[in-house]
C-alpha atoms as a PDB file:
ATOM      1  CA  UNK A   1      80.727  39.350  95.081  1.00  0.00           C
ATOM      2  CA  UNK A   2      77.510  38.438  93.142  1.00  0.00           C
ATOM      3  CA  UNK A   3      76.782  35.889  90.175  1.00  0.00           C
ATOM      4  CA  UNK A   4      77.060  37.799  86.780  1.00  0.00           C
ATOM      5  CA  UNK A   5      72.672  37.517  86.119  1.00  0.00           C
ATOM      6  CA  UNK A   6      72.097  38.959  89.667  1.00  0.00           C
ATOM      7  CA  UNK A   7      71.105  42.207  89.948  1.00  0.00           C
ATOM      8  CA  UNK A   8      72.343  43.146  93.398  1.00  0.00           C
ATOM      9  CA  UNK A   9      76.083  42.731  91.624  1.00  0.00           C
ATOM     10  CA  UNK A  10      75.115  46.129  88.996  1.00  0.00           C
ATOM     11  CA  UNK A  11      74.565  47.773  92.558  1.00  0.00           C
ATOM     12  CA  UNK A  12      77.812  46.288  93.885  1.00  0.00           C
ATOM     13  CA  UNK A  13      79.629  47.778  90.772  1.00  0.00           C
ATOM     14  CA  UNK A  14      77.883  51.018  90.873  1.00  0.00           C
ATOM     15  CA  UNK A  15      79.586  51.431  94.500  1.00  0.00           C
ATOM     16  CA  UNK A  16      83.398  50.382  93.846  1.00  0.00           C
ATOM     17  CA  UNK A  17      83.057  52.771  90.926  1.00  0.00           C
ATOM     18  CA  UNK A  18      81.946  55.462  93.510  1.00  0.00           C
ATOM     19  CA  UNK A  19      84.219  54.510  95.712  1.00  0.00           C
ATOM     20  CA  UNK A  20      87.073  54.481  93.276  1.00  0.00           C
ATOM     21  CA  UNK A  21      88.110  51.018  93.744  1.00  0.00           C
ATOM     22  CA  UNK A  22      87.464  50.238  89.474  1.00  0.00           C
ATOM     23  CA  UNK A  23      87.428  52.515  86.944  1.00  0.00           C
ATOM     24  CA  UNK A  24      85.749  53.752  83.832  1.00  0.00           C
ATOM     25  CA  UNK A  25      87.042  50.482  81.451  1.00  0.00           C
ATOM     26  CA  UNK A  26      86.085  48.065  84.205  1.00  0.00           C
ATOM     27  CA  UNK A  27      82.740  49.320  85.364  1.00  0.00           C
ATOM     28  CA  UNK A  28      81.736  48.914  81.663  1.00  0.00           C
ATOM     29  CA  UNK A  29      82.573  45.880  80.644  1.00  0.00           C
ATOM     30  CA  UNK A  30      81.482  43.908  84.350  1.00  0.00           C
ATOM     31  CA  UNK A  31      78.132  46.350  83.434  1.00  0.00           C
ATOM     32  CA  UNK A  32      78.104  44.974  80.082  1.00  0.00           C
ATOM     33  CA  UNK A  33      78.333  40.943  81.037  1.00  0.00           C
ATOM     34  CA  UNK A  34      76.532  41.300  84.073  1.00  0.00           C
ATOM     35  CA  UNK A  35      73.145  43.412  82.606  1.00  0.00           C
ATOM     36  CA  UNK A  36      73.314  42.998  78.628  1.00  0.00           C
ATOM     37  CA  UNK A  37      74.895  39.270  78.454  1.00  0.00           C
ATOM     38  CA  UNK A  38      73.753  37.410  81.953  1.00  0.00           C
ATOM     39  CA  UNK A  39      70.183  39.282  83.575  1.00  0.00           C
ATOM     40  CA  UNK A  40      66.616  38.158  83.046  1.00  0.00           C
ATOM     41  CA  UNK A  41      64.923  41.136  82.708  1.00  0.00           C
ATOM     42  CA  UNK A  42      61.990  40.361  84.387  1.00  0.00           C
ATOM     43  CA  UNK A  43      63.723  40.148  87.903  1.00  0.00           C
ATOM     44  CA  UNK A  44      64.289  43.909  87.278  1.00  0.00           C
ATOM     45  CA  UNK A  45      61.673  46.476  89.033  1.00  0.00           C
ATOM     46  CA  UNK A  46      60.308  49.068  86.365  1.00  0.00           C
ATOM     47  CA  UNK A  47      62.991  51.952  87.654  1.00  0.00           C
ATOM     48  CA  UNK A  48      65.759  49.170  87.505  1.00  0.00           C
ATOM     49  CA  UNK A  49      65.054  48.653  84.011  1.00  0.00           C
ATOM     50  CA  UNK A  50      64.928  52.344  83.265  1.00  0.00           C
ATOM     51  CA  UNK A  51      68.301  53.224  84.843  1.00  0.00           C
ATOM     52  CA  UNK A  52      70.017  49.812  84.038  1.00  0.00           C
ATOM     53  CA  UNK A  53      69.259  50.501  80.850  1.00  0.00           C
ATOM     54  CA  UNK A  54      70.824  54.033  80.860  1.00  0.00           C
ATOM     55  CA  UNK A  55      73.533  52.683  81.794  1.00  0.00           C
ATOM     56  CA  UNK A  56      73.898  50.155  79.015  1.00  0.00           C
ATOM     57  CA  UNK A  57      73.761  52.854  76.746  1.00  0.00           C
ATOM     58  CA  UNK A  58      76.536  55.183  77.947  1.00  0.00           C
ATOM     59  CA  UNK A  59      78.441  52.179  78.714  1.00  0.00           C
ATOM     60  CA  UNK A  60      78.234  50.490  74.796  1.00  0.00           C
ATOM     61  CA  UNK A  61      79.063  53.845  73.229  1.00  0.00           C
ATOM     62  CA  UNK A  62      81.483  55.218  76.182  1.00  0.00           C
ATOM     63  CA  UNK A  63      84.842  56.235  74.730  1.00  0.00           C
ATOM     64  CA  UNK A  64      88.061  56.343  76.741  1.00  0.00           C
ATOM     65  CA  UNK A  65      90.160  58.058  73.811  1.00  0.00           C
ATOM     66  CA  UNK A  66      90.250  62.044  73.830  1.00  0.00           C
ATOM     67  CA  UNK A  67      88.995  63.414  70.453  1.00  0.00           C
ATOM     68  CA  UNK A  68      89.137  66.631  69.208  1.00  0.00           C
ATOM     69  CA  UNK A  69      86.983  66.031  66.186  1.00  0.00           C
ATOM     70  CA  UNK A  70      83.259  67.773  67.464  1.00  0.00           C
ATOM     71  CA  UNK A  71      81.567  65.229  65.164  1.00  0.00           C
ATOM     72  CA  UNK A  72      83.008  62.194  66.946  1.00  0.00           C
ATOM     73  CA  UNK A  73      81.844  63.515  70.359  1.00  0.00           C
ATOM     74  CA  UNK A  74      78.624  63.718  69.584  1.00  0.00           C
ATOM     75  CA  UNK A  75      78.398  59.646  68.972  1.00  0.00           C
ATOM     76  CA  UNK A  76      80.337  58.541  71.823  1.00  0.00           C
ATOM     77  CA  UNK A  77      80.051  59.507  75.362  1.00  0.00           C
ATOM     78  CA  UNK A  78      83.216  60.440  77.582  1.00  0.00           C
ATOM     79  CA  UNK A  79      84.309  59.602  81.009  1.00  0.00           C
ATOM     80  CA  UNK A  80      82.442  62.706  82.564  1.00  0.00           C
ATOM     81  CA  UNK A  81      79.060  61.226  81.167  1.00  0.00           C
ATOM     82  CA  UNK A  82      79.602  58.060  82.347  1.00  0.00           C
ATOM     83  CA  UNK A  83      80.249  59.470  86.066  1.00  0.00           C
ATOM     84  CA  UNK A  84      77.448  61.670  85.876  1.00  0.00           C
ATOM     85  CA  UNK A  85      75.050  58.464  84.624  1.00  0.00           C
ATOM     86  CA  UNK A  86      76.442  56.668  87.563  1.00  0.00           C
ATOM     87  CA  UNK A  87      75.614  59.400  90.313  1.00  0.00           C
ATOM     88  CA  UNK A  88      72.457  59.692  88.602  1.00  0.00           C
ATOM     89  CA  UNK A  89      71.735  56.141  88.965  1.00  0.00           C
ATOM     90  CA  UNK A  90      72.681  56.046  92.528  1.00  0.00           C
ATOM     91  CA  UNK A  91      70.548  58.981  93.223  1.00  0.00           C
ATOM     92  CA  UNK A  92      67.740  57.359  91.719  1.00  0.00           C
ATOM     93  CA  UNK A  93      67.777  54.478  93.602  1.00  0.00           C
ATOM     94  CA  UNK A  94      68.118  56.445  96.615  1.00  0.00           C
ATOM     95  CA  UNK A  95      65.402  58.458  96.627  1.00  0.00           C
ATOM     96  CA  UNK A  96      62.891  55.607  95.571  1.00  0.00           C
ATOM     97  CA  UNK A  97      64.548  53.991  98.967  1.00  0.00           C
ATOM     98  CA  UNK A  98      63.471  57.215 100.614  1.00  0.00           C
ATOM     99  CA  UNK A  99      60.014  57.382  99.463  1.00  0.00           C
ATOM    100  CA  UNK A 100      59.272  53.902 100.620  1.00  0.00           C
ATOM    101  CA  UNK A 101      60.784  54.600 103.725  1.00  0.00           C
ATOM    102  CA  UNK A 102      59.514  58.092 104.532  1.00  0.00           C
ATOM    103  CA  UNK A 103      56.176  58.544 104.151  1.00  0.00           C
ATOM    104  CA  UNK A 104      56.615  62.362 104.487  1.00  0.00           C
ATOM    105  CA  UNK A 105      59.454  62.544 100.919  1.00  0.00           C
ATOM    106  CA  UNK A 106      57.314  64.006  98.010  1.00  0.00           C
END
């Protein structure tokens, strides 16, 4: 386990989401006191900032109550979003790993 301001602990949280081990409630609010309350932003890489702060979004406004009302969906994001921001974050980081790794990736 990390200290809440390091960064390596959003990328520890992304993974026991992935790997089921927390769920939807708990990746947000660890996501929410590690990156919006505890991390200086400027140990964050450009792309970190950009996905980290994806992230923060779906995970402020990330509802875990099913509506039916069409209006209130449209504010708050459901679980599916918030899995599909999480792959997308993982993928992200994966293929910038890639690219510095193999020369040949475009």
């Amino acid at each position: 386990m990390y200290e809440k301001n390091d960064k390596r602990r959003v990328y520890w949280l992304i993974d026991l989401y992935l790997a089921g081990k927390i769920d939807d409630k708990t990746f947000c609010d660890e996501f929410y006191y590690s990156y919006d309350l505890e991390m200086d932003g400027s140990t964050l890489t450009k792309l970190e900032r950009e996905v980290f702060d994806v992230l923060s979004i779906v995970t402020e406004r990330c509802s875990f109550v099913e509506e039916e009302d069409p209006e209130i969906k449209k504010v708050f994001f459901d679980k599916k979003d918030l899995c599909y921001a999480i792959i997308e974050a993982k993928r992200s980081f994966e293929k910038q790993k890639n690219l510095m790794t193999d020369p040949y990736s475009y």
